[in-house]
Protein backbone atom coordinates (compact mmCIF):
# COMPACT_ATOMS: atom_id res chain seq x y z
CA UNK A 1 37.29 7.27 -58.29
CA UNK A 2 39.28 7.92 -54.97
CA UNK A 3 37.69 11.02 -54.07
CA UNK A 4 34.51 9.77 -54.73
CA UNK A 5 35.51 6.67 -52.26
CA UNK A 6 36.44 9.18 -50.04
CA UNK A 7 33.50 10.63 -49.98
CA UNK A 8 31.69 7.52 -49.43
CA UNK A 9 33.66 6.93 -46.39
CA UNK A 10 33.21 9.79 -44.80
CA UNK A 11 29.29 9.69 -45.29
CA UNK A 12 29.34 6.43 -43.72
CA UNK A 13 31.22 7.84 -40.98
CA UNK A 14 29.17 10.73 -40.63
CA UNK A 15 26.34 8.47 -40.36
CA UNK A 16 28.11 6.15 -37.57
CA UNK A 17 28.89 9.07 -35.45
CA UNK A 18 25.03 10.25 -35.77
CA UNK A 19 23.57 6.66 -35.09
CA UNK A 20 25.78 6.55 -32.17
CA UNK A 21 25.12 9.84 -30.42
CA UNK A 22 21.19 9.06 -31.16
CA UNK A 23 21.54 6.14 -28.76
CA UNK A 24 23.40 8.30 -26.19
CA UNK A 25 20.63 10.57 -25.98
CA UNK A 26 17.96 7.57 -26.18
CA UNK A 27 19.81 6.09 -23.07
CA UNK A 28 19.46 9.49 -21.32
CA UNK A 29 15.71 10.43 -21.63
CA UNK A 30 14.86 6.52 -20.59
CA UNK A 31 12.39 6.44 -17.51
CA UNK A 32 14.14 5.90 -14.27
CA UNK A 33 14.88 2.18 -13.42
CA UNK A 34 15.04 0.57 -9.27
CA UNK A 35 15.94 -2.45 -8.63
CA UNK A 36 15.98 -4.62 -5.26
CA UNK A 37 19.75 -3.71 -5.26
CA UNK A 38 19.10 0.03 -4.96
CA UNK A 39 16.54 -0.32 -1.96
CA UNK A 40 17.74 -0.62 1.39
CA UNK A 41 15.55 -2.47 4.21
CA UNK A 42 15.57 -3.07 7.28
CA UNK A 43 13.46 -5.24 9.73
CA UNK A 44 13.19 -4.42 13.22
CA UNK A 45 11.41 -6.54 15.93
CA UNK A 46 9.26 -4.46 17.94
CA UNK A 47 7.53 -7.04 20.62
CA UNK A 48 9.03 -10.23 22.29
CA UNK A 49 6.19 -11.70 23.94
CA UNK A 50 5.22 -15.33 24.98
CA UNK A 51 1.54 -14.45 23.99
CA UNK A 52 0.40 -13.09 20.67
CA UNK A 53 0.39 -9.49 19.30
CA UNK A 54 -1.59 -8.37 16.21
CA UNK A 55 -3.51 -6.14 14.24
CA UNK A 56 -0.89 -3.47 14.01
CA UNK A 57 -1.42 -0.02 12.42
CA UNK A 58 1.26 2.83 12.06
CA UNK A 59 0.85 6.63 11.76
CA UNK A 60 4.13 8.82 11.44
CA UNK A 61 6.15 7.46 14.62
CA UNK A 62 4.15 5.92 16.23
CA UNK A 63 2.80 1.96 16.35
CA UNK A 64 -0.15 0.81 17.93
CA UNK A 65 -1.74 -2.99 17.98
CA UNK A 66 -3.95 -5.41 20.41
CA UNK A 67 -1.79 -7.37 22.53
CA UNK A 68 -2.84 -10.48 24.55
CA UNK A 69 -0.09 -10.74 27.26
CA UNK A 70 -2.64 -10.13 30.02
CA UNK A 71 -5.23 -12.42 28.87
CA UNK A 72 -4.90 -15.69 31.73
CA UNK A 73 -7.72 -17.16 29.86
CA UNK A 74 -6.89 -19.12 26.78
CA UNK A 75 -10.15 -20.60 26.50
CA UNK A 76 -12.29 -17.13 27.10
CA UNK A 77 -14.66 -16.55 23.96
CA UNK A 78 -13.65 -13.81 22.10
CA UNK A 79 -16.03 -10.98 23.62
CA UNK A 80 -14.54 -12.44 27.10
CA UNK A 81 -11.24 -11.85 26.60
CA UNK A 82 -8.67 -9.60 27.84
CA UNK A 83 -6.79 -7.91 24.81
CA UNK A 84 -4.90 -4.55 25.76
CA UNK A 85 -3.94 -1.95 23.65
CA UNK A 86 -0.49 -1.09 23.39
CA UNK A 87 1.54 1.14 21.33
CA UNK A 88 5.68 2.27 20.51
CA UNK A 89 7.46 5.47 19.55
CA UNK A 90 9.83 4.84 16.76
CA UNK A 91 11.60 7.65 17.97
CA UNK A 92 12.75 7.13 21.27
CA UNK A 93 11.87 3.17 20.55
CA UNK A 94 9.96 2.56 23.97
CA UNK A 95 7.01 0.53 24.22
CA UNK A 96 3.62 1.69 26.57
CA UNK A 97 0.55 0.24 27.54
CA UNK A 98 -3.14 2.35 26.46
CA UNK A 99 -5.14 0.37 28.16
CA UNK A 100 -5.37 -1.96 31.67
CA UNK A 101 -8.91 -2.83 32.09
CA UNK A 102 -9.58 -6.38 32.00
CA UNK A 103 -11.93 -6.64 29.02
CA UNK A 104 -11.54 -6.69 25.41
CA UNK A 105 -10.32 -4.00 23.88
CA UNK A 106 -9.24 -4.54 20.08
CA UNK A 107 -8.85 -2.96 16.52
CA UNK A 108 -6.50 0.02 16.79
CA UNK A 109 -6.41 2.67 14.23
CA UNK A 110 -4.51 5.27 14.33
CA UNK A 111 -4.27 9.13 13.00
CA UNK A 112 -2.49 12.02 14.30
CA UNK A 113 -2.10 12.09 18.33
CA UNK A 114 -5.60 9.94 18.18
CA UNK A 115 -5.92 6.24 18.59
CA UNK A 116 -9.06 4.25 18.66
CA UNK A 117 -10.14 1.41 19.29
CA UNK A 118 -13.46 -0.89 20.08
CA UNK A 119 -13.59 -1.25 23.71
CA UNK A 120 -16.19 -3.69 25.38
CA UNK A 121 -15.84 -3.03 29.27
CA UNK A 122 -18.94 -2.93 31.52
CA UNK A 123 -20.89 -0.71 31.01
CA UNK A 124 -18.96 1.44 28.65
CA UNK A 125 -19.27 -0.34 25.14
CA UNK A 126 -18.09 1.63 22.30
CA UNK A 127 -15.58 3.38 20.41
CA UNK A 128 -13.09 5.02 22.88
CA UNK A 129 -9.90 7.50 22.11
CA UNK A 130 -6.67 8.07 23.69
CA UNK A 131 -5.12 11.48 23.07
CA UNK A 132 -1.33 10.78 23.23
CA UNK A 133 -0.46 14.31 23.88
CA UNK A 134 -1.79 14.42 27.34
CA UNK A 135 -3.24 10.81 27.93
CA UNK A 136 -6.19 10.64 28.30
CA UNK A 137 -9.03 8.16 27.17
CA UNK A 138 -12.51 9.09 26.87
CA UNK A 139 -15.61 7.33 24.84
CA UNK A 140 -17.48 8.78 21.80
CA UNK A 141 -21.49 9.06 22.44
CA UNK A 142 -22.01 6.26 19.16
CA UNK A 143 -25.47 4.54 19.23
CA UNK A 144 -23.85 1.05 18.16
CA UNK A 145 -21.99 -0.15 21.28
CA UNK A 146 -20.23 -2.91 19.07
CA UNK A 147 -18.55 -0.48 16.94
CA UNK A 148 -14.80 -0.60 15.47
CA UNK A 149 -13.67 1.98 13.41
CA UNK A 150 -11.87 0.28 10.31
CA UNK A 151 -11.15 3.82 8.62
CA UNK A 152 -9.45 6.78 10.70
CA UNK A 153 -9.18 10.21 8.69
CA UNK A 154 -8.51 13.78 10.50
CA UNK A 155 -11.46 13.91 12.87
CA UNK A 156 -13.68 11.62 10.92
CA UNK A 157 -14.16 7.60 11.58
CA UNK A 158 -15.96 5.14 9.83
CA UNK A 159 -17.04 1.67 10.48
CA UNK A 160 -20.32 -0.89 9.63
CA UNK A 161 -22.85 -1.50 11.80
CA UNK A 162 -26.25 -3.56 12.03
CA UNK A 163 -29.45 -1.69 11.51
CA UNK A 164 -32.96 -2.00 10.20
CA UNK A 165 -32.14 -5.43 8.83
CA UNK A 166 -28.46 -4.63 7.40
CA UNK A 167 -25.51 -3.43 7.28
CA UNK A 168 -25.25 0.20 7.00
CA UNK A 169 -21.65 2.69 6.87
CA UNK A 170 -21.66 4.77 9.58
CA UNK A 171 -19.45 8.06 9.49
CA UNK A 172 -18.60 9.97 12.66
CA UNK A 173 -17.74 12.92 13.24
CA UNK A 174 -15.45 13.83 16.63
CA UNK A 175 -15.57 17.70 15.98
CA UNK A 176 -19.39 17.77 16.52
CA UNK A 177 -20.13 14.37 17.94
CA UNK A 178 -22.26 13.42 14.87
CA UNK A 179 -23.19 10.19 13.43
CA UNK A 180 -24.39 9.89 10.19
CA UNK A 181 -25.82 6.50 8.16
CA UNK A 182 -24.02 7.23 4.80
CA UNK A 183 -25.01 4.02 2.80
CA UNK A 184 -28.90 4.01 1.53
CA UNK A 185 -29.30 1.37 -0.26
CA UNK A 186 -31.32 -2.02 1.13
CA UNK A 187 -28.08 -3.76 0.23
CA UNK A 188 -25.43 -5.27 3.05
CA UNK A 189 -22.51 -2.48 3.41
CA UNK A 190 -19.37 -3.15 5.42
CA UNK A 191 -15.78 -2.67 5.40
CA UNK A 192 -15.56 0.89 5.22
CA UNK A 193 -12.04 3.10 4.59
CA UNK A 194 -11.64 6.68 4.61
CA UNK A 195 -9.64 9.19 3.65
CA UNK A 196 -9.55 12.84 3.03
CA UNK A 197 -13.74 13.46 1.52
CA UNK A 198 -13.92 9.68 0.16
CA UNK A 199 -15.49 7.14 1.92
CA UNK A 200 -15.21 3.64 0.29
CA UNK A 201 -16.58 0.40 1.11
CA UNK A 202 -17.87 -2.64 -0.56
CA UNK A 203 -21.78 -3.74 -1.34
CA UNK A 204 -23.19 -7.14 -1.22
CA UNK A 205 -26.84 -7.05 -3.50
CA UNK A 206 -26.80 -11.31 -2.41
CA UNK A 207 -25.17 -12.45 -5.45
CA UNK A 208 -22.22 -10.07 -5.92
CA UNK A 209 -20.26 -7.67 -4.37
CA UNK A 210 -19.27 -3.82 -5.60
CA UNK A 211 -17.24 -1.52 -4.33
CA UNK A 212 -18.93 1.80 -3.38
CA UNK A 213 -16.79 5.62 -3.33
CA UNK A 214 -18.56 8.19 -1.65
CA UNK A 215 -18.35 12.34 -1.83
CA UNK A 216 -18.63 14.17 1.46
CA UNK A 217 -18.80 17.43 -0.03
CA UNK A 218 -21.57 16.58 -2.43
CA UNK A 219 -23.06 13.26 -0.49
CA UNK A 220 -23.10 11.47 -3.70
CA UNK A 221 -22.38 7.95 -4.01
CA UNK A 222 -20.88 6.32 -7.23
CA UNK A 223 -20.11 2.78 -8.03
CA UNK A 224 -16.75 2.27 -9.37
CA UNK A 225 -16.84 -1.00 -10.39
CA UNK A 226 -20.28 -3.50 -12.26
CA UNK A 227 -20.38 -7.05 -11.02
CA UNK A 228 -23.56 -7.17 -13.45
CA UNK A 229 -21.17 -6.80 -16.19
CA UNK A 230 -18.35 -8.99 -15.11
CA UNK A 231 -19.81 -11.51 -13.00
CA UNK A 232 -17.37 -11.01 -10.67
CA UNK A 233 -16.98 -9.88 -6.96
CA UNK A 234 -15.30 -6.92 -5.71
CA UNK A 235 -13.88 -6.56 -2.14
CA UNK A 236 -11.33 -5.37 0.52
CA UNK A 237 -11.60 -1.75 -0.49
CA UNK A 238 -8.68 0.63 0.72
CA UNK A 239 -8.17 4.37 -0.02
CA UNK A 240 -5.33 6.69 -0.24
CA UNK A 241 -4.79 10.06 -1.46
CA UNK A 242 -6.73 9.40 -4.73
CA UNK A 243 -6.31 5.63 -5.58
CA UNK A 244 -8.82 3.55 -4.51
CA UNK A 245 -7.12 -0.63 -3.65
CA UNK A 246 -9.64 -3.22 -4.04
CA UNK A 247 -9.57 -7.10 -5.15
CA UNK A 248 -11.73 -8.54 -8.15
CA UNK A 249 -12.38 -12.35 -7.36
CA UNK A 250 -12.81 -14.18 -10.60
CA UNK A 251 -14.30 -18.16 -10.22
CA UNK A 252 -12.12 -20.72 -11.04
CA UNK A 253 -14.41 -23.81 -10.49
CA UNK A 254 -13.69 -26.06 -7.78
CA UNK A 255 -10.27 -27.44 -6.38
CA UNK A 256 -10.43 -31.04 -3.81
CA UNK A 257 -14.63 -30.02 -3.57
CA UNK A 258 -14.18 -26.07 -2.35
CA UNK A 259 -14.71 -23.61 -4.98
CA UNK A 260 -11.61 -21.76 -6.11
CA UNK A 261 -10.73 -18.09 -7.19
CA UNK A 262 -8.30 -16.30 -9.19
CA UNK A 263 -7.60 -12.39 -7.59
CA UNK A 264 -6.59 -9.85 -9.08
CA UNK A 265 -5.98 -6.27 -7.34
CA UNK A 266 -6.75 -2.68 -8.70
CA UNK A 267 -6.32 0.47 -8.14
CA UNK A 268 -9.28 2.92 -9.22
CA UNK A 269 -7.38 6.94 -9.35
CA UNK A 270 -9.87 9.26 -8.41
CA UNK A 271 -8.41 12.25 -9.77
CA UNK A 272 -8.34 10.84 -13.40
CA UNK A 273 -10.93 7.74 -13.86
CA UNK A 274 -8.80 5.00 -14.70
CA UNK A 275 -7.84 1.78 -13.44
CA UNK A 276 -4.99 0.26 -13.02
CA UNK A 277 -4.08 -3.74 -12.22
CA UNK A 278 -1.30 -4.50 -10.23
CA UNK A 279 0.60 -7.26 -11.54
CA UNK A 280 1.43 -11.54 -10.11
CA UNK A 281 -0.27 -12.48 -7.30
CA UNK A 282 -0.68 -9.23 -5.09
CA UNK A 283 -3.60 -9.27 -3.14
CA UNK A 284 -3.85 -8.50 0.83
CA UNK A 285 -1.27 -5.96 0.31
CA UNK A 286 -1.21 -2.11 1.55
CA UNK A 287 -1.23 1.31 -0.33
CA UNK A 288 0.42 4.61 0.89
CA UNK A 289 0.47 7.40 -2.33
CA UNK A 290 1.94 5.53 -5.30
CA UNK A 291 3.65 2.32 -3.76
CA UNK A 292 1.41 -0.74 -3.15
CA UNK A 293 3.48 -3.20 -0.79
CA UNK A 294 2.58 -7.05 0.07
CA UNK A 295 3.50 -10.42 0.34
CA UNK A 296 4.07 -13.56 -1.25
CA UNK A 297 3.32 -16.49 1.06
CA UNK A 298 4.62 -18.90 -1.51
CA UNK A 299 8.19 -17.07 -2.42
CA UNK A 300 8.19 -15.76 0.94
CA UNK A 301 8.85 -12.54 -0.41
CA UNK A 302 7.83 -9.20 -0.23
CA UNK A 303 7.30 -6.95 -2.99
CA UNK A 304 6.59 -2.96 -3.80
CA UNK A 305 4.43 -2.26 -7.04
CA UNK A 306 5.51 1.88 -7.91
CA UNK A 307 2.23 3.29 -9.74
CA UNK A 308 4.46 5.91 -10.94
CA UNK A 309 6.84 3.78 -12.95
CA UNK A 310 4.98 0.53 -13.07
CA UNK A 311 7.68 -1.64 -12.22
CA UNK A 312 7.42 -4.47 -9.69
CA UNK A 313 10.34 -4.67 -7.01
CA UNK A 314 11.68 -7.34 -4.91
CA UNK A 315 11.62 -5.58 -1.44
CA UNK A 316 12.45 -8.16 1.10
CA UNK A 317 12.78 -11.62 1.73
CA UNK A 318 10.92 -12.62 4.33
CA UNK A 319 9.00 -10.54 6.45
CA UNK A 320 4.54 -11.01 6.10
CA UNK A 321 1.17 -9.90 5.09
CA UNK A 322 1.73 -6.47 5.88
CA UNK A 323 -1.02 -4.90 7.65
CA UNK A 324 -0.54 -1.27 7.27
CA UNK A 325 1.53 1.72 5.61
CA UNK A 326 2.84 4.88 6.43
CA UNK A 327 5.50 6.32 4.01
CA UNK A 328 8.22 4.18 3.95
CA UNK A 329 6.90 2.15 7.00
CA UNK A 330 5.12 -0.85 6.96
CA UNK A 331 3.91 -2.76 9.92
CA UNK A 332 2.87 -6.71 10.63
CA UNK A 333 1.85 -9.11 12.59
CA UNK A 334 4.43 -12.72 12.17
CA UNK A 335 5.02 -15.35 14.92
CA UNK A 336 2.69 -13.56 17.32
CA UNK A 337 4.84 -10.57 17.54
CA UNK A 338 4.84 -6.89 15.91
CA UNK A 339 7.65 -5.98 13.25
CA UNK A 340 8.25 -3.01 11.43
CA UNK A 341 10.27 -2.92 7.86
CA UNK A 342 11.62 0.37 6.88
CA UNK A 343 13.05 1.26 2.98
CA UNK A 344 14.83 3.98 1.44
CA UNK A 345 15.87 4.07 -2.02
CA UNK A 346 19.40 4.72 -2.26
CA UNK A 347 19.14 7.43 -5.35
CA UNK A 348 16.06 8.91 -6.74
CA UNK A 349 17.76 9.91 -9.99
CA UNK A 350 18.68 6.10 -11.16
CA UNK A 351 17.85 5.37 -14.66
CA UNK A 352 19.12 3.41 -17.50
CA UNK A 353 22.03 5.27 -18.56
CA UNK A 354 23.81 4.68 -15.39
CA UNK A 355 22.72 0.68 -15.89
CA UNK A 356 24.56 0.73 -19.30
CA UNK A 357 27.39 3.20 -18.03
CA UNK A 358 30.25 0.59 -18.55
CA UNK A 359 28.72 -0.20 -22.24
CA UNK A 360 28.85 3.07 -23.31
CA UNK A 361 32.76 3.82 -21.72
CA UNK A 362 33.72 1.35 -24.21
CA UNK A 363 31.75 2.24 -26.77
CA UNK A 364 33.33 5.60 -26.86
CA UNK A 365 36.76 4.72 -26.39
CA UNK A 366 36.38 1.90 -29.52
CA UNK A 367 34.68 4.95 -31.44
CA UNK A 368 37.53 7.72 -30.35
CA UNK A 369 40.08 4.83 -31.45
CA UNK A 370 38.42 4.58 -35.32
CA UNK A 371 38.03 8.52 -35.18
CA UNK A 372 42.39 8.38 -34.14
CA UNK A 373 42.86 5.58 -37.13
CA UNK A 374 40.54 7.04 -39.74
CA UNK A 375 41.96 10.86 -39.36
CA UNK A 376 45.53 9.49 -39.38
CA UNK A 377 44.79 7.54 -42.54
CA UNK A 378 44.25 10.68 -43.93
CA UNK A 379 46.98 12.72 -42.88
CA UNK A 380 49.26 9.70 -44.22
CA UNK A 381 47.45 9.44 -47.94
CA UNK A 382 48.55 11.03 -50.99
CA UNK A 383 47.15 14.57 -51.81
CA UNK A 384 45.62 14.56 -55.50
C-alpha cells in the first residue's frame, strides 16, 4: 500500500512540475506588452509668438507651418492677409523665415529638401517651392492659380481643384512639369493624399461620401469602401506606406436641433485587403507606418494605437490634435503656437514575462522549497 502511495505522490509531483514549466514557457512566447510607463515623451515648444502659428507639417528634421506675426491687419479677409511661411531645424533648433512678401502665403507641406506651399501674391498665384539646400523659391507652371497641395510624395503633389462644374484631383508632376486630372467621374473629388503610387481621396455622389485609392502604375481607380451598402459617409482620407486612415460617420439623430454623428476611424492595408478599426474615440488623428497617434479633447490626452500589436497606449497628457507625423515626431498647432512631442520606447523586447517576473521568482523558490521537503522526506523514510 505504501509503495503504491508513493507512487501516487510522485505522479502528482511529476505532474506539478510539468503544469508549472508549461506556464513558464506560456509566459515566454506571449506577444510583447508597452505600456505608458515604458514610453518616454517629451514636449518641446517651438514658437513664442503674440500672434498665431498653425498648420504645421514635419519631414525628418525639419518643421515648417504658416505664421501670422507679420499680418498688421486683423480684420483683412482671408485672401488679404499676410501669412508667412516659416520653418525650424530640429537639429541645430533655429527658427527661419521662407517667405517675406506681404500676401498670403499658407498650407505648407513638406518632403525631402522641398516645401510648398499656396502662395497668392500679385501676379504670381500658385503653388510655389523652396529648395532648402540652396534657397531658392520658384513657382510651378499649374493652370489652377488657387491651388494647395494637401499631399507631398517624392516629386509628385496632389491637391483638388474646380473644373468643368466640379471638383477634380489633380496630380503634378515636378520632374516633367505635368499636370494630370486623375479623378473621372462627374462626382465632387477633394481632399487628396499621396504617397508612394497611391493617390487617395474622398468622393461626394450628393448623398454620400467614399473614399477613392488610385494606381499610378496601372491608372486604375478602386473604391475601398460602399456608402450604398452602409449608408454611411466616408472622409478625411490619409495614406502611408500601405494603410490607408479614413473616418466612417455613422448618424446618430439629432442632439439640441443639429444632427449628430458617431465616428469611427479605419485603416484599409493595401498590401493585404483588410480593414482594421481603431478603437474609443480616435478620429482627427495621424498615421506614420504602424502607429496611429491623436487626441482626446475630453481626457485631454493623447494616445498611440500600434497596428502591429493592437494595443492602445496612453502617450501624453496634454499636448493637441496633432497635425502631422514623422517617425517618432509629431507636430501641432495649441495656444497659437507650434509644439513638437517626441517618444521613444524604452525597450523593444518588453513582453509579459518580464510583467510577471516577481510572480514567477516566488513561484520557483516555493516550488524548489517542496522539491527540498519532498526529497528529504524520502531520504528520512524507511526502506522496505
Amino acid at each position: 500500500m505504501s509503495n503504491t502511495s508513493e507512487c501516487h505522490n510522485k505522479t502528482k509531483f511529476g505532474k506539478s512540475i510539468f503544469a508549472f514549466s508549461f506556464f513558464l514557457i506560456f509566459l515566454f512566447l506571449l506577444p510583447p506588452v508597452v505600456t505608458s510607463e515604458d514610453v518616454i515623451v517629451t514636449e518641446t515648444q517651438i514658437t513664442d509668438d503674440a500672434y498665431s502659428q498653425l498648420n504645421p507639417k514635419i519631414f525628418e528634421n525639419v518643421i515648417v507651418w504658416e505664421d501670422m506675426r507679420n499680418n498688421l491687419d486683423i480684420d483683412a479677409s482671408y485672401l488679404n492677409q499676410n501669412r508667412d511661411i516659416y520653418a525650424y531645424n530640429i537639429i541645430n533648433e533655429t527658427v527661419f523665415q521662407i517667405t517675406t512678401n506681404k500676401s498670403l502665403q499658407a498650407y505648407p507641406e513638406i518632403y525631402g529638401n522641398l516645401i510648398t506651399w499656396g502662395d497668392h501674391r500679385v501676379n504670381s498665384d500658385g503653388l510655389a517651392l523652396y529648395n532648402l539646400d540652396n534657397g531658392t523659391v520658384y513657382f510651378t507652371s499649374a493652370i489652377d492659380n488657387l491651388s494647395t497641395a494637401t499631399g507631398f510624395y517624392c516629386d509628385k503633389l496632389v491637391w483638388s481643384s474646380y473644373y468643368h462644374g466640379n471638383y477634380s484631383i489633380i496630380l503634378y508632376n515636378l520632374s516633367n512639369d505635368q499636370e494630370t486630372i486623375i479623378s473621372t467621374n462627374n462626382a465632387t473629388q477633394t481632399n487628396p493624399d499621396i504617397w508612394g503610387n497611391y493617390v487617395v481621396w474622398e468622393g461626394d455622389n450628393g448623398v454620400y461620401r467614399d473614399i477613392y485609392l488610385y494606381d499610378l502604375f496601372n491608372n486604375k481607380t478602386t473604391r475601398i469602401t460602399n456608402s450604398n451598402v452602409t449608408g454611411h459617409s466616408y472622409h478625411n482620407p490619409r495614406i502611408n506606406y500601405d494603410k490607408v486612415l479614413y473616418v466612417e460617420s455613422i448618424p446618430m439623430g439629432n442632439i439640441y436641433g443639429h444632427p449628430a454623428f458617431k465616428l469611427i476611424t479605419w485603416v484599409y492595408n493595401i498590401s493585404t485587403g483588410k480593414y482594421c478599426i481603431i478603437p474609443d474615440d480616435s478620429s482627427g488623428g495621424v498615421l506614420y507606418s504602424h502607429n496611429y497617434v491623436w487626441y482626446n479633447r475630453s481626457l485631454n490626452e493623447m494616445f498611440l494605437y500600434d497596428l502591429f500589436n493592437n494595443e492602445t497606449i496612453e502617450l501624453y497628457h496634454g499636448g493637441s490634435f496633432p497635425s502631422d507625423m514623422y517617425e517618432n515626431k509629431i507636430v501641432y498647432a495649441k495656444d497659437g503656437d507650434i509644439y513638437l512631442l517626441e517618444f521613444n520606447f524604452t525597450s523593444e523586447s518588453t513582453n509579459a514575462f518580464e510583467n510577471y517576473t516577481p510572480y514567477i521568482i516566488l513561484s520557483t523558490i516555493i516550488i524548489l522549497l517542496f522539491v527540498v521537503i519532498y526529497l528529504q522526506k524520502r531520504r528520512n523514510s524507511p526502506k522496505r
